[in-house]
Structures are given as C-alpha cells and as structure tokens.
PDB file of N, CA and C in Angstrom:
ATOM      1  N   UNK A   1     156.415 120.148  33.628  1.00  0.00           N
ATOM      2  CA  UNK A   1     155.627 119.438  34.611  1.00  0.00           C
ATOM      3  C   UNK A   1     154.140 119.688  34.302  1.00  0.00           C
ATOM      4  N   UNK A   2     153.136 118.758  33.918  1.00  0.00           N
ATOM      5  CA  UNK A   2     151.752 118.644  34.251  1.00  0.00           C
ATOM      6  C   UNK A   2     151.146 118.909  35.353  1.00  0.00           C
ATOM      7  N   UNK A   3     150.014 119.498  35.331  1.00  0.00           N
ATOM      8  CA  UNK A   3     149.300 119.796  36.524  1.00  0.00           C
ATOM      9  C   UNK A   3     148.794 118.551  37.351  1.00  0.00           C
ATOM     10  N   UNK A   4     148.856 117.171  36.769  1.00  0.00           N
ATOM     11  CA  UNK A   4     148.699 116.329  37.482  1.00  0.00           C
ATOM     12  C   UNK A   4     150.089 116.112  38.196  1.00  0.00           C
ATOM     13  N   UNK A   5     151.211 116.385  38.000  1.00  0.00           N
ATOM     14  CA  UNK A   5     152.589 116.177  38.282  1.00  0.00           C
ATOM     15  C   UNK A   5     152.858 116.893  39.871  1.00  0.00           C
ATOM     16  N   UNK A   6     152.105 118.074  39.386  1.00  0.00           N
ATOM     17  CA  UNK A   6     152.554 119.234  40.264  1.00  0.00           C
ATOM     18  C   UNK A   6     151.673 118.584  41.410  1.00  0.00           C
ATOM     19  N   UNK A   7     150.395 118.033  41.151  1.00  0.00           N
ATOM     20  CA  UNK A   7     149.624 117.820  42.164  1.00  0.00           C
ATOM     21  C   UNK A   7     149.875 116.847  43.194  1.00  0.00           C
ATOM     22  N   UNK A   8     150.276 115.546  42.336  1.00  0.00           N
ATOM     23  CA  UNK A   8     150.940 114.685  42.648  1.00  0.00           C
ATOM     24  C   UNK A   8     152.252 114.960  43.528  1.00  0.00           C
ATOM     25  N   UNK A   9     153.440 115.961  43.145  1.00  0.00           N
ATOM     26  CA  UNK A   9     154.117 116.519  44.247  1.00  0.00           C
ATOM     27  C   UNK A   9     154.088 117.233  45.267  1.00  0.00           C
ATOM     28  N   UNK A  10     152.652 117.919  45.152  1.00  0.00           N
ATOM     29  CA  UNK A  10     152.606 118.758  46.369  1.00  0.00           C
ATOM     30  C   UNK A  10     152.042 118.014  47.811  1.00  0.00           C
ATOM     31  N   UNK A  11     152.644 119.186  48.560  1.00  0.00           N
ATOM     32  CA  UNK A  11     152.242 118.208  50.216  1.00  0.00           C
ATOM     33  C   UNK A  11     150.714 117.751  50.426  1.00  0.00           C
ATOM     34  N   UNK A  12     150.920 116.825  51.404  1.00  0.00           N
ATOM     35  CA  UNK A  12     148.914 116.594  51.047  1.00  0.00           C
ATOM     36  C   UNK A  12     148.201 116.946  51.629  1.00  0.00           C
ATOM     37  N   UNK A  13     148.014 118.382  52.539  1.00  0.00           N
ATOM     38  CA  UNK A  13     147.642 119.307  52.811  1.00  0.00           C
ATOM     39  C   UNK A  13     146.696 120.511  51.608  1.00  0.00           C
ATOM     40  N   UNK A  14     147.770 120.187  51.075  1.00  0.00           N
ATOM     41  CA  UNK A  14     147.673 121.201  49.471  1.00  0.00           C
ATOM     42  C   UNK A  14     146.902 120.288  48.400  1.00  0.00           C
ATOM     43  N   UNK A  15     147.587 119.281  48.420  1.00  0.00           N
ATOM     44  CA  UNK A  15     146.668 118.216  47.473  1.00  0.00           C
ATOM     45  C   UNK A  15     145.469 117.941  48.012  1.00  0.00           C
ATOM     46  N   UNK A  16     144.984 117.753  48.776  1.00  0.00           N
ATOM     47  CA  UNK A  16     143.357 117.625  49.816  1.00  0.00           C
ATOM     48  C   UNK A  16     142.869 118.968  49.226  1.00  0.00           C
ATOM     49  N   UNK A  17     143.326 120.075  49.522  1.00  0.00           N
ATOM     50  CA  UNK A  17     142.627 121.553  49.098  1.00  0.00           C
ATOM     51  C   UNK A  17     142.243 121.462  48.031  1.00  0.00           C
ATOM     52  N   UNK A  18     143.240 121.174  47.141  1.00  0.00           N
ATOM     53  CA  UNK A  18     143.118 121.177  45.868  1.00  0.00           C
ATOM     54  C   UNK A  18     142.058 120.302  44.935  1.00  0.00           C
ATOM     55  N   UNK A  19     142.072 119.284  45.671  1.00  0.00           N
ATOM     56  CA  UNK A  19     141.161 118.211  45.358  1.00  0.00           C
ATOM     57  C   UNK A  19     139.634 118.237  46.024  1.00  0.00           C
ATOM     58  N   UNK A  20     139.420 119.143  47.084  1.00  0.00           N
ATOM     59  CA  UNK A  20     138.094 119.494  47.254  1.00  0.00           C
ATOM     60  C   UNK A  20     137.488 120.451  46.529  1.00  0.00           C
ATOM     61  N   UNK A  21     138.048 121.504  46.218  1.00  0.00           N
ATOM     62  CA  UNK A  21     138.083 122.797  45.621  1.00  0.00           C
ATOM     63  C   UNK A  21     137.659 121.973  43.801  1.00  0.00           C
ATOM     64  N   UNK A  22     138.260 121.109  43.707  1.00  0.00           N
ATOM     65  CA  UNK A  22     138.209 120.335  42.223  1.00  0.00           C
ATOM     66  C   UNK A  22     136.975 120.009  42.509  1.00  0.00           C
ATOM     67  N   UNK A  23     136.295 119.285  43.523  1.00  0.00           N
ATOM     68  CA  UNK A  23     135.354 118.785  43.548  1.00  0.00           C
ATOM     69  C   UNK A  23     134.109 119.603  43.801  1.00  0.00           C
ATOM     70  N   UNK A  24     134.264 120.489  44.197  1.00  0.00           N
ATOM     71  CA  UNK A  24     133.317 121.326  44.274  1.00  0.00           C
ATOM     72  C   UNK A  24     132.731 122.030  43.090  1.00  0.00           C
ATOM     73  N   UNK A  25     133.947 122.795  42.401  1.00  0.00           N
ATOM     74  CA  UNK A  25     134.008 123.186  41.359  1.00  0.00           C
ATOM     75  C   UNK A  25     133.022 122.316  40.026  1.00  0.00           C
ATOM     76  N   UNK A  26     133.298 120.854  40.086  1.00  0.00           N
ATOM     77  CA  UNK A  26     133.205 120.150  39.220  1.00  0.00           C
ATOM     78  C   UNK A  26     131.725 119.304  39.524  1.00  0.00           C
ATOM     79  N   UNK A  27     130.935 119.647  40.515  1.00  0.00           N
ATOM     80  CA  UNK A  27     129.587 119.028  40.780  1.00  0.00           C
ATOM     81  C   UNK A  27     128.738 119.624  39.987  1.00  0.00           C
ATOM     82  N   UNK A  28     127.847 118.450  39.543  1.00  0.00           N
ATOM     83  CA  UNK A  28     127.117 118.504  38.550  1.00  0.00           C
ATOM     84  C   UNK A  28     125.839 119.751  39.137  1.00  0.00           C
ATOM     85  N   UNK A  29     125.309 120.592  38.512  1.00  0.00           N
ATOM     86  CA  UNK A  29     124.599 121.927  38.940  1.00  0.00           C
ATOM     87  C   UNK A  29     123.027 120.916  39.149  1.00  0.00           C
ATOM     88  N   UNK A  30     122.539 121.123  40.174  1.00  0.00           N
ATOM     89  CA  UNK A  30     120.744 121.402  40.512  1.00  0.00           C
ATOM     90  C   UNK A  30     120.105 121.747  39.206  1.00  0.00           C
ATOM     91  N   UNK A  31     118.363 121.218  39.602  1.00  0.00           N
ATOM     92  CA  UNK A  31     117.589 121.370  38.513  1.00  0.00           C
ATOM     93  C   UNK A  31     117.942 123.271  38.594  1.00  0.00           C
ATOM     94  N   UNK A  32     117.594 123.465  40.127  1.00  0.00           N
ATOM     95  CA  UNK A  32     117.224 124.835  40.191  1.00  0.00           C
ATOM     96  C   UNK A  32     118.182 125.527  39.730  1.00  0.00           C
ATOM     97  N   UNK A  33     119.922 125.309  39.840  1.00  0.00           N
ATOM     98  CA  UNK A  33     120.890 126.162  39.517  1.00  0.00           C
ATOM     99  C   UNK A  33     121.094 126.372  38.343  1.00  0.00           C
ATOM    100  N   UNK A  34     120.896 125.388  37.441  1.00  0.00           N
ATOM    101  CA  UNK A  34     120.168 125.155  35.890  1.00  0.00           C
ATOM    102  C   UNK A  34     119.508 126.296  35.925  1.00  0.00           C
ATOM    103  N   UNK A  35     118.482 126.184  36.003  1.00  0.00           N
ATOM    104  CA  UNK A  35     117.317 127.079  35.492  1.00  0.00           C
ATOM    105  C   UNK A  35     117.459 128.657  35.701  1.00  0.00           C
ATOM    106  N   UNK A  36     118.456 128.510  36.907  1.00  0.00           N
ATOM    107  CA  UNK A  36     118.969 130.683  37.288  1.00  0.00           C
ATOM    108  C   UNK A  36     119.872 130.648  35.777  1.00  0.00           C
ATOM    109  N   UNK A  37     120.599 129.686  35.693  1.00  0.00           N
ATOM    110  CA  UNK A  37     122.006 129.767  34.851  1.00  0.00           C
ATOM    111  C   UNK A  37     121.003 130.335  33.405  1.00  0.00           C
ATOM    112  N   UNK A  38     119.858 128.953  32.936  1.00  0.00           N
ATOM    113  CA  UNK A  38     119.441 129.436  31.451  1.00  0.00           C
ATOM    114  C   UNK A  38     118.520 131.273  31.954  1.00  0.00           C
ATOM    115  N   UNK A  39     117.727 131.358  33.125  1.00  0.00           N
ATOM    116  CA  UNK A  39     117.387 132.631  33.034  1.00  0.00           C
ATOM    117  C   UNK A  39     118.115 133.906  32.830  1.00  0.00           C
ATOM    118  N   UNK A  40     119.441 133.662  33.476  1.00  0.00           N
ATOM    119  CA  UNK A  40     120.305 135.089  33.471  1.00  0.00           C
ATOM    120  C   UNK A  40     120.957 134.722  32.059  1.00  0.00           C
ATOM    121  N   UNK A  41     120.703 133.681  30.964  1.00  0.00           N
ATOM    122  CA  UNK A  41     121.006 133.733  29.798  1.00  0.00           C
ATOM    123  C   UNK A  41     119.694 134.455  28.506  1.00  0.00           C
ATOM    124  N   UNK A  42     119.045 134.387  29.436  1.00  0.00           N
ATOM    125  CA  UNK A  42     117.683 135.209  28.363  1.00  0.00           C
ATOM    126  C   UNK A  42     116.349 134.759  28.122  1.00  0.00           C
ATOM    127  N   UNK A  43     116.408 132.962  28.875  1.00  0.00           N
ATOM    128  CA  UNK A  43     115.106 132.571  28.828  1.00  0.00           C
ATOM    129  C   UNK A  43     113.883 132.497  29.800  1.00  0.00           C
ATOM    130  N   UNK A  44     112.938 132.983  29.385  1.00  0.00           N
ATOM    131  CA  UNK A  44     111.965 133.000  30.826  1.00  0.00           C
ATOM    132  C   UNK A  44     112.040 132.119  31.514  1.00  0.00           C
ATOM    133  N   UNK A  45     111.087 132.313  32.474  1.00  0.00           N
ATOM    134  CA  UNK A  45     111.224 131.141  33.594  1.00  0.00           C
ATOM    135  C   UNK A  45     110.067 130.322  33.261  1.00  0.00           C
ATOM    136  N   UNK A  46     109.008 129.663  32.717  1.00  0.00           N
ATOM    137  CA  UNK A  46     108.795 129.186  32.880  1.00  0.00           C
ATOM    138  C   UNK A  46     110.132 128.056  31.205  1.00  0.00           C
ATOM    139  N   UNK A  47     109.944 128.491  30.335  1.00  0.00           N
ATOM    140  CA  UNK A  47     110.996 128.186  29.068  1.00  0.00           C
ATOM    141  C   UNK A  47     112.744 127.329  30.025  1.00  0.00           C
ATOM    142  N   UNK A  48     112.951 128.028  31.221  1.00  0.00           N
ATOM    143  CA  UNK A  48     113.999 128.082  31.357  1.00  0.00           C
ATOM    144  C   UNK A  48     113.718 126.782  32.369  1.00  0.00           C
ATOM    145  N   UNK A  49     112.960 126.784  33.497  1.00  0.00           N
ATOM    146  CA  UNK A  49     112.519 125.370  34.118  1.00  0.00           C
ATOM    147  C   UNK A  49     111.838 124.006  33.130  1.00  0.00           C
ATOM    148  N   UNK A  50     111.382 124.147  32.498  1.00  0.00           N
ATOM    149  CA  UNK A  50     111.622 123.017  31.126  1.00  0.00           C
ATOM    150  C   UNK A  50     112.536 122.752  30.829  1.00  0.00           C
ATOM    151  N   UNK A  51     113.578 123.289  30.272  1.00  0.00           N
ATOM    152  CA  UNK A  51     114.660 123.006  30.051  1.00  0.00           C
ATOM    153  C   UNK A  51     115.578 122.039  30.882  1.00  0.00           C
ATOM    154  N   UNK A  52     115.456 122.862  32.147  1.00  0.00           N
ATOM    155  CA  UNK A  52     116.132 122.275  33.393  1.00  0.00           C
ATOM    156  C   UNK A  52     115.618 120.893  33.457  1.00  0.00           C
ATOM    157  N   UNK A  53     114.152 120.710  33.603  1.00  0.00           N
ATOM    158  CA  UNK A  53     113.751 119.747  33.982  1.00  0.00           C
ATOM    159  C   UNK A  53     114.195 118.277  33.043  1.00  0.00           C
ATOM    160  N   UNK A  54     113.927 118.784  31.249  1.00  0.00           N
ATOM    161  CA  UNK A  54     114.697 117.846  30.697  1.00  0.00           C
ATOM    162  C   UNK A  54     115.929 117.713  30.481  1.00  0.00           C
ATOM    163  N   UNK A  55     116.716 118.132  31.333  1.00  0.00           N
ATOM    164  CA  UNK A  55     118.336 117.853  31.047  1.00  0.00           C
ATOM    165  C   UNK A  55     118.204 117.279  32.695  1.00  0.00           C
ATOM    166  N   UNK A  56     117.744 117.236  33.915  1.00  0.00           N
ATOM    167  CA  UNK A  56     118.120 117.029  34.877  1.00  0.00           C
ATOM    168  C   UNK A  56     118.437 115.235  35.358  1.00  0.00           C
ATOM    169  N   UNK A  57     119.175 114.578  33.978  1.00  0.00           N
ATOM    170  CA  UNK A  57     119.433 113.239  34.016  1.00  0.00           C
ATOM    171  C   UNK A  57     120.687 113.327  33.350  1.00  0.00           C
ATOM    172  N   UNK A  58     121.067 114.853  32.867  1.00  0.00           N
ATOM    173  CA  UNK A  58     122.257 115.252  32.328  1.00  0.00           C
ATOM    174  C   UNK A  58     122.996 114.938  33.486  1.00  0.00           C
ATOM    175  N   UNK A  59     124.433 115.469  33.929  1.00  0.00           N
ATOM    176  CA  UNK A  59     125.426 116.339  34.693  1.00  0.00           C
ATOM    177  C   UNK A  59     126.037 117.139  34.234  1.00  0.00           C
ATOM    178  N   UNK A  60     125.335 118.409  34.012  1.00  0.00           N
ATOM    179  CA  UNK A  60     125.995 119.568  33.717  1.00  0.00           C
ATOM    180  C   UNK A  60     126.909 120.414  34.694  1.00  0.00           C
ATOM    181  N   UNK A  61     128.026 120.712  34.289  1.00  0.00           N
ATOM    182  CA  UNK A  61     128.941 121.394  34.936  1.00  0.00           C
ATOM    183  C   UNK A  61     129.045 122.876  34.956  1.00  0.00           C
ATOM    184  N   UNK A  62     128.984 122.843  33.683  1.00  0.00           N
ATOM    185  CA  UNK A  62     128.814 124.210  33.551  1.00  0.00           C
ATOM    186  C   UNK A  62     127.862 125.110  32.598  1.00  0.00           C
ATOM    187  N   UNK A  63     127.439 126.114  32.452  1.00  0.00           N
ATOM    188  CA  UNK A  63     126.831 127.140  31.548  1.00  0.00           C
ATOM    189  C   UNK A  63     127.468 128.521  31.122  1.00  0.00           C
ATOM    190  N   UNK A  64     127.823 128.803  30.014  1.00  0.00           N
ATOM    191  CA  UNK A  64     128.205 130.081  29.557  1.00  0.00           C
ATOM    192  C   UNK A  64     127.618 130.610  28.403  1.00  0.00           C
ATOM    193  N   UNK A  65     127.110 131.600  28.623  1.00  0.00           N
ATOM    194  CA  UNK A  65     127.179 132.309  27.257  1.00  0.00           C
ATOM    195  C   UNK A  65     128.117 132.738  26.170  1.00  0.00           C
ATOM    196  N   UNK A  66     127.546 132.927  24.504  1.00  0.00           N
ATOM    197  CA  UNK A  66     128.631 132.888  23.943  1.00  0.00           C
ATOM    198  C   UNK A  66     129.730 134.075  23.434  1.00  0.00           C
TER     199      UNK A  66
END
C-alpha cells in the first residue's frame, strides 16, 4: 500500500489531520525565515538577507545543511 493509499483509506478525521499537518509542513518559508535558516547555516546577516531577498519569488520549502 502507498502512502497515498493509506491516506486515501483512512477516516477523514485522520485524513483532514494529515492533510493540514502536510500543509503546513509544506508552505513555502518567509523572506525572514529564509534568512534565520541561511544565518544558522554560517552566513552573516547582512550576506544572509540578500540572499533571502533574491530568492523571495522562489518557494522554498526547505533548508539543510550538508
């Protein structure tokens, strides 16, 4: 069974949860949440709000280091 399968079978109580929790998860990050994400990666702040600012036409989901 796929996780779309499972989702698809579960009650829709559970599927609503599941599907907000997805959505939350999956919103595209703020200039500002950007810019904590590249600082606690190593770049200053002013380096790190540039950045932000030119990607903020992106939708970034996520940031990790490697």
């Amino acid at each position: 069974m796929t996780a779309f399968d499972a989702l698809h079978a579960a009650p829709a109580d559970v599927r609503a949860a599941a599907l907000g929790l997805l959505d939350a998860v999956s919103a595209p990050l703020t200039e500002r949440q950007l810019a904590t994400a590249l600082r606690q990666g190593g770049l200053g702040v002013l380096e790190a709000r540039r950045v932000a600012r030119s990607l903020r036409k992106v939708d970034v989901i996520a940031v990790s280091r490697r």
